[in-house]
C-alpha atoms as a PDB file:
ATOM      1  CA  UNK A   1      -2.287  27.936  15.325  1.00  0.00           C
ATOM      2  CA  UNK A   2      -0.641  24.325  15.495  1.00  0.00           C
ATOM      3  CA  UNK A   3      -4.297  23.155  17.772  1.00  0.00           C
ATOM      4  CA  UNK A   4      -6.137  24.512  14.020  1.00  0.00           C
ATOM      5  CA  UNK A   5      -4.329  22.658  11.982  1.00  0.00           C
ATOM      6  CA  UNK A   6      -4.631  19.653  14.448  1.00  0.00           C
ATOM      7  CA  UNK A   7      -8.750  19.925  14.085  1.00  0.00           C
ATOM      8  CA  UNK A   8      -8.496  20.417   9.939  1.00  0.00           C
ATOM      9  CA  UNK A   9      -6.319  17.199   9.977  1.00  0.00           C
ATOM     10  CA  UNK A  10      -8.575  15.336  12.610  1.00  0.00           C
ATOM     11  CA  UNK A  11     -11.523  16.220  10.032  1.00  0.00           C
ATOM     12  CA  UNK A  12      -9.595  15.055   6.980  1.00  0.00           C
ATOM     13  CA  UNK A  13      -8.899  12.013   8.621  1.00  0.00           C
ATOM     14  CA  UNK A  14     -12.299  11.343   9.311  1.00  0.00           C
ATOM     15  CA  UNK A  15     -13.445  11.617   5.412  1.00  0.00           C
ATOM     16  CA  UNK A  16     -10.068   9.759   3.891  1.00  0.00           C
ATOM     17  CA  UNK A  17     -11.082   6.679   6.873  1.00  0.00           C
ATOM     18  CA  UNK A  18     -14.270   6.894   4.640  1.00  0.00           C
ATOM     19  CA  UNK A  19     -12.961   6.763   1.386  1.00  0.00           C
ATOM     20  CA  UNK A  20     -10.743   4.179   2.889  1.00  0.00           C
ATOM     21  CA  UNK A  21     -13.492   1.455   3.948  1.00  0.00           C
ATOM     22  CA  UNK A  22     -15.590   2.138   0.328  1.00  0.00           C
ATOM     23  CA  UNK A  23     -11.858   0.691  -1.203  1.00  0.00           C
ATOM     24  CA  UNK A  24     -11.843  -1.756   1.529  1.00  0.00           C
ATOM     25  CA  UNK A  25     -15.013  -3.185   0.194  1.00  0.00           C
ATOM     26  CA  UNK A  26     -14.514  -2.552  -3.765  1.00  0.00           C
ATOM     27  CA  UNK A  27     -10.862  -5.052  -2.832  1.00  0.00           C
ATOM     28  CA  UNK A  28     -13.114  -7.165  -1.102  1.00  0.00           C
ATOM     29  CA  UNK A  29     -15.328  -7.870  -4.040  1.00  0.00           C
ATOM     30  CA  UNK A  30     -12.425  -7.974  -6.550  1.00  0.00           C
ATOM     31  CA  UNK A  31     -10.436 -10.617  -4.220  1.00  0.00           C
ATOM     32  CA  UNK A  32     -13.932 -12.709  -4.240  1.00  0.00           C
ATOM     33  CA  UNK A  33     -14.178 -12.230  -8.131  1.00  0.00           C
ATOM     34  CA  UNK A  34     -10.411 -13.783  -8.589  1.00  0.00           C
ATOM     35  CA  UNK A  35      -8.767 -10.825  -9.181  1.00  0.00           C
ATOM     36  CA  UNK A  36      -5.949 -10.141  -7.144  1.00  0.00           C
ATOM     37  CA  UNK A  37      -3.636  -7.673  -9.678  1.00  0.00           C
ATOM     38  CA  UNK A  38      -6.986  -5.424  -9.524  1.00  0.00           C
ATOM     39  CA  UNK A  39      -7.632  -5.260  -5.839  1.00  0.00           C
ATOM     40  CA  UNK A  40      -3.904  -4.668  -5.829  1.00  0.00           C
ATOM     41  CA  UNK A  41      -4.427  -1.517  -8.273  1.00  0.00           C
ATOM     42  CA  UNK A  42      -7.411  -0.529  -6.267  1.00  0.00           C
ATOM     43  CA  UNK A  43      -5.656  -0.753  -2.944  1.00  0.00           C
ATOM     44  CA  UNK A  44      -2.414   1.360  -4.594  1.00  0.00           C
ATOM     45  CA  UNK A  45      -4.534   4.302  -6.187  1.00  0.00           C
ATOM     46  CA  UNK A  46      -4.524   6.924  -4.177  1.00  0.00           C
ATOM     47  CA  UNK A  47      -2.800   5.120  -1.287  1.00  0.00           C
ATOM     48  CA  UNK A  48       0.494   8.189  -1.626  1.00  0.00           C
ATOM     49  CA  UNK A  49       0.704   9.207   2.059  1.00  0.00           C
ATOM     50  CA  UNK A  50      -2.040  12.277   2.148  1.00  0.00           C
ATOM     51  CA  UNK A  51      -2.560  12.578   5.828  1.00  0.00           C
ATOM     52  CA  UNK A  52      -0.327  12.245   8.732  1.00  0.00           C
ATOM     53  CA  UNK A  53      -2.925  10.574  10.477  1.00  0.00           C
ATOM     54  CA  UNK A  54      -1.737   6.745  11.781  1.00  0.00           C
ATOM     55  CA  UNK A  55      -5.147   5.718  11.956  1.00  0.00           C
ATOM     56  CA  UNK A  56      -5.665   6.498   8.165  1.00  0.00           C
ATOM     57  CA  UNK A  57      -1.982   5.091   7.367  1.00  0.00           C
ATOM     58  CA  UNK A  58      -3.374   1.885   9.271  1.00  0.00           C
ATOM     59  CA  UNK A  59      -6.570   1.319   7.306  1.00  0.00           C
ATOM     60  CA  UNK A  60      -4.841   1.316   4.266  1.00  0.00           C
ATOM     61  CA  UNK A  61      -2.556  -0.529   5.438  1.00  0.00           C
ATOM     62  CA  UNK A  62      -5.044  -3.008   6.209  1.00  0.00           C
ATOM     63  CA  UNK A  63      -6.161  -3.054   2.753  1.00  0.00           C
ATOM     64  CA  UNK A  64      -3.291  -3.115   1.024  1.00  0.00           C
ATOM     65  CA  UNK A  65      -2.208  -6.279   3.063  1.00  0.00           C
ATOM     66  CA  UNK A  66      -5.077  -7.681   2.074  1.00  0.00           C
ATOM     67  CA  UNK A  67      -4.462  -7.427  -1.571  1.00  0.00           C
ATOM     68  CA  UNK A  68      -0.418  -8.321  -1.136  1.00  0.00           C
ATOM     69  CA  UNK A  69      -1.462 -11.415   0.427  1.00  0.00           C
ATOM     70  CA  UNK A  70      -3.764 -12.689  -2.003  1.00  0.00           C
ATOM     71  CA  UNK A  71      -1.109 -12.247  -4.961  1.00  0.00           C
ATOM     72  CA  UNK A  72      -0.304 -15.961  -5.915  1.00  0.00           C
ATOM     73  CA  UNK A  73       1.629 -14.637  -9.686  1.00  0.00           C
ATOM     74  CA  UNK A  74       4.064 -11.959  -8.319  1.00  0.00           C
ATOM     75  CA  UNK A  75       5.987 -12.112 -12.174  1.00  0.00           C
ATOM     76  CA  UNK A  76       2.473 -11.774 -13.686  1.00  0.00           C
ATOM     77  CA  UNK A  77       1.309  -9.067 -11.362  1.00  0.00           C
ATOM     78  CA  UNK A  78       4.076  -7.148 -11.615  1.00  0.00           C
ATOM     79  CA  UNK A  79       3.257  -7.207 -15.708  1.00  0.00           C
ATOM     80  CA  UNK A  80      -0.187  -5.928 -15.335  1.00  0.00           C
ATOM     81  CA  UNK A  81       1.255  -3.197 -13.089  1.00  0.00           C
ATOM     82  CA  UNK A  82       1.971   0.008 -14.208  1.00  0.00           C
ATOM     83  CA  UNK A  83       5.295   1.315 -13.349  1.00  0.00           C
ATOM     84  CA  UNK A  84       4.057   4.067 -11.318  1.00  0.00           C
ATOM     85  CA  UNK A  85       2.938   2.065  -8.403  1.00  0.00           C
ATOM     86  CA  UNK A  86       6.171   0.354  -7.765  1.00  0.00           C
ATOM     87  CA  UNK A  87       7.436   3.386  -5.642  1.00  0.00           C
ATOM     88  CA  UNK A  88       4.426   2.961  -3.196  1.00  0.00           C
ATOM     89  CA  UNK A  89       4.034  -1.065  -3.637  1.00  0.00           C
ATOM     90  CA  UNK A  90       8.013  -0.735  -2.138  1.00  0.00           C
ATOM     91  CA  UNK A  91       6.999   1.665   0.391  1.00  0.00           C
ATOM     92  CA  UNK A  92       4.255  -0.900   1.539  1.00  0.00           C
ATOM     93  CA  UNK A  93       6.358  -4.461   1.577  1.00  0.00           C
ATOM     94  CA  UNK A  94       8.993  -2.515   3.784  1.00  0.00           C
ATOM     95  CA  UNK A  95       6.028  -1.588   6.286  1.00  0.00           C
ATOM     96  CA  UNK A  96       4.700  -5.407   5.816  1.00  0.00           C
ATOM     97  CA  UNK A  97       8.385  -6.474   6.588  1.00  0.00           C
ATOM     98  CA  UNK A  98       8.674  -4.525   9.378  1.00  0.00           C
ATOM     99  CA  UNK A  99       5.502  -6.432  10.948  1.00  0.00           C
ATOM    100  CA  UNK A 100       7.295  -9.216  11.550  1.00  0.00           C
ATOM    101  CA  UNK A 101       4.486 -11.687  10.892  1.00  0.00           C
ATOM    102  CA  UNK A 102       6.079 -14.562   9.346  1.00  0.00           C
ATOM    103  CA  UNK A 103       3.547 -15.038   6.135  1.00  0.00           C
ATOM    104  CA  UNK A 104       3.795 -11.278   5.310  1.00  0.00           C
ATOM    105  CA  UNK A 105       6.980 -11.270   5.538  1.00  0.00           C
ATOM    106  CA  UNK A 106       7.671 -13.934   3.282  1.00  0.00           C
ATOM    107  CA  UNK A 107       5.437 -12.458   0.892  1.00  0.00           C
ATOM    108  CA  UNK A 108       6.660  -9.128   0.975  1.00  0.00           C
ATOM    109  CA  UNK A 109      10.438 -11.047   0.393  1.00  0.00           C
ATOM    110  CA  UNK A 110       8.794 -13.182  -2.386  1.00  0.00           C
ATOM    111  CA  UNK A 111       7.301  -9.912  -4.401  1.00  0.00           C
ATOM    112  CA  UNK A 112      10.447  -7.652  -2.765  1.00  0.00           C
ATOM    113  CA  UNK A 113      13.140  -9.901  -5.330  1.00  0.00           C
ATOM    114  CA  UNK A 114      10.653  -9.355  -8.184  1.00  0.00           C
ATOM    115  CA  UNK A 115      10.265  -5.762  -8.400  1.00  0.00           C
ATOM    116  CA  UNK A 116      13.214  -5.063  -7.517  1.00  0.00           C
ATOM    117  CA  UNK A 117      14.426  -7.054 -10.508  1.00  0.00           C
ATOM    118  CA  UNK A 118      12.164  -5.085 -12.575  1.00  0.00           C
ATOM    119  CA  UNK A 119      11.673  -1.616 -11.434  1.00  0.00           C
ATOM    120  CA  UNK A 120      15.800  -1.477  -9.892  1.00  0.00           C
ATOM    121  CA  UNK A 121      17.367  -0.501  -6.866  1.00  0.00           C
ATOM    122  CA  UNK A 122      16.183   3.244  -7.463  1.00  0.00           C
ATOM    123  CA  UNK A 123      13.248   1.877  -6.518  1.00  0.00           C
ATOM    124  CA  UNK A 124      14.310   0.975  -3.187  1.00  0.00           C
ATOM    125  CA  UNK A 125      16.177   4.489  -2.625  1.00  0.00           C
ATOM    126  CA  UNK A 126      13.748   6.215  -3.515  1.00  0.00           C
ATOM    127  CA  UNK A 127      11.245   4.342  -1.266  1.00  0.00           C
ATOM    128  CA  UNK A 128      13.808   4.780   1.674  1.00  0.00           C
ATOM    129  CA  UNK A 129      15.103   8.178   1.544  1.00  0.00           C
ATOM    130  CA  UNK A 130      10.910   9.987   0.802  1.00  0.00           C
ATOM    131  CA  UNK A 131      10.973  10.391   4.730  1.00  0.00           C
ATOM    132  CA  UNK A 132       8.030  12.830   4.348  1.00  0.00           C
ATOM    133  CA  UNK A 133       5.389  10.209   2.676  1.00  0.00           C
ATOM    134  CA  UNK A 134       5.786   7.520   5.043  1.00  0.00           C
ATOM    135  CA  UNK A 135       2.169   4.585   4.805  1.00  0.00           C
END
């Protein structure tokens, strides 16, 4: 049964890597337009972990980096966000800490000591103890 469920996720993965590179290109196009807090929105929606897949979980990761990097107003950004993606933004500056890459890393710090100023430190439990929808 397990070698089923294997094939159903292997052809999930295969149509959420899709979905994945149509946002790629809609960030893309925002981040050429000037607008970083909407790539950042775009790059968020949707981006909950659905699949276990790591190649899906690294494609979005890709895009969301993308979008976290070109964020020059973390104070303003975080105003235009709604509060329901600070959960997942958290989830995604631990993984872009854990890279180890010295400019995402000071990024992720830079935007880290904002939100968690605004959204709290339930914010950052929550984001550490959801072991099930890891990105």
């Amino acid at each position: 049964m397990a070698g089923h469920e294997d094939f159903i996720e292997a052809e999930n993965a295969e149509a959420i890597i899709t979905r994945i590179e149509h946002k790629s290109r809609k960030i893309e196009s925002l981040l050429k337009q000037y607008k970083p807090v909407e790539a950042l929105k775009t790059a968020l929606e949707g981006s909950s972990a659905i699949t276990k897949d790591d190649r899906c979980k690294s494609a979005n990761w890709i895009a969301v980096h993308r979008a976290i990097m070109a964020i020059k107003d973390v104070d303003g950004m975080l105003a235009s966000l709604d509060s329901e993606y600070y959960d997942i933004l958290m989830k995604y500056l631990y993984r872009g800490l854990s890279t180890g890459d010295r400019p995402t890393c000071e990024q992720c710090l830079r935007i880290h000591e904002k939100l968690t100023q605004r959204a709290g430190l339930g914010c950052i439990l929550r984001c550490l103890a959801d072991t099930q929808n890891t990105v």
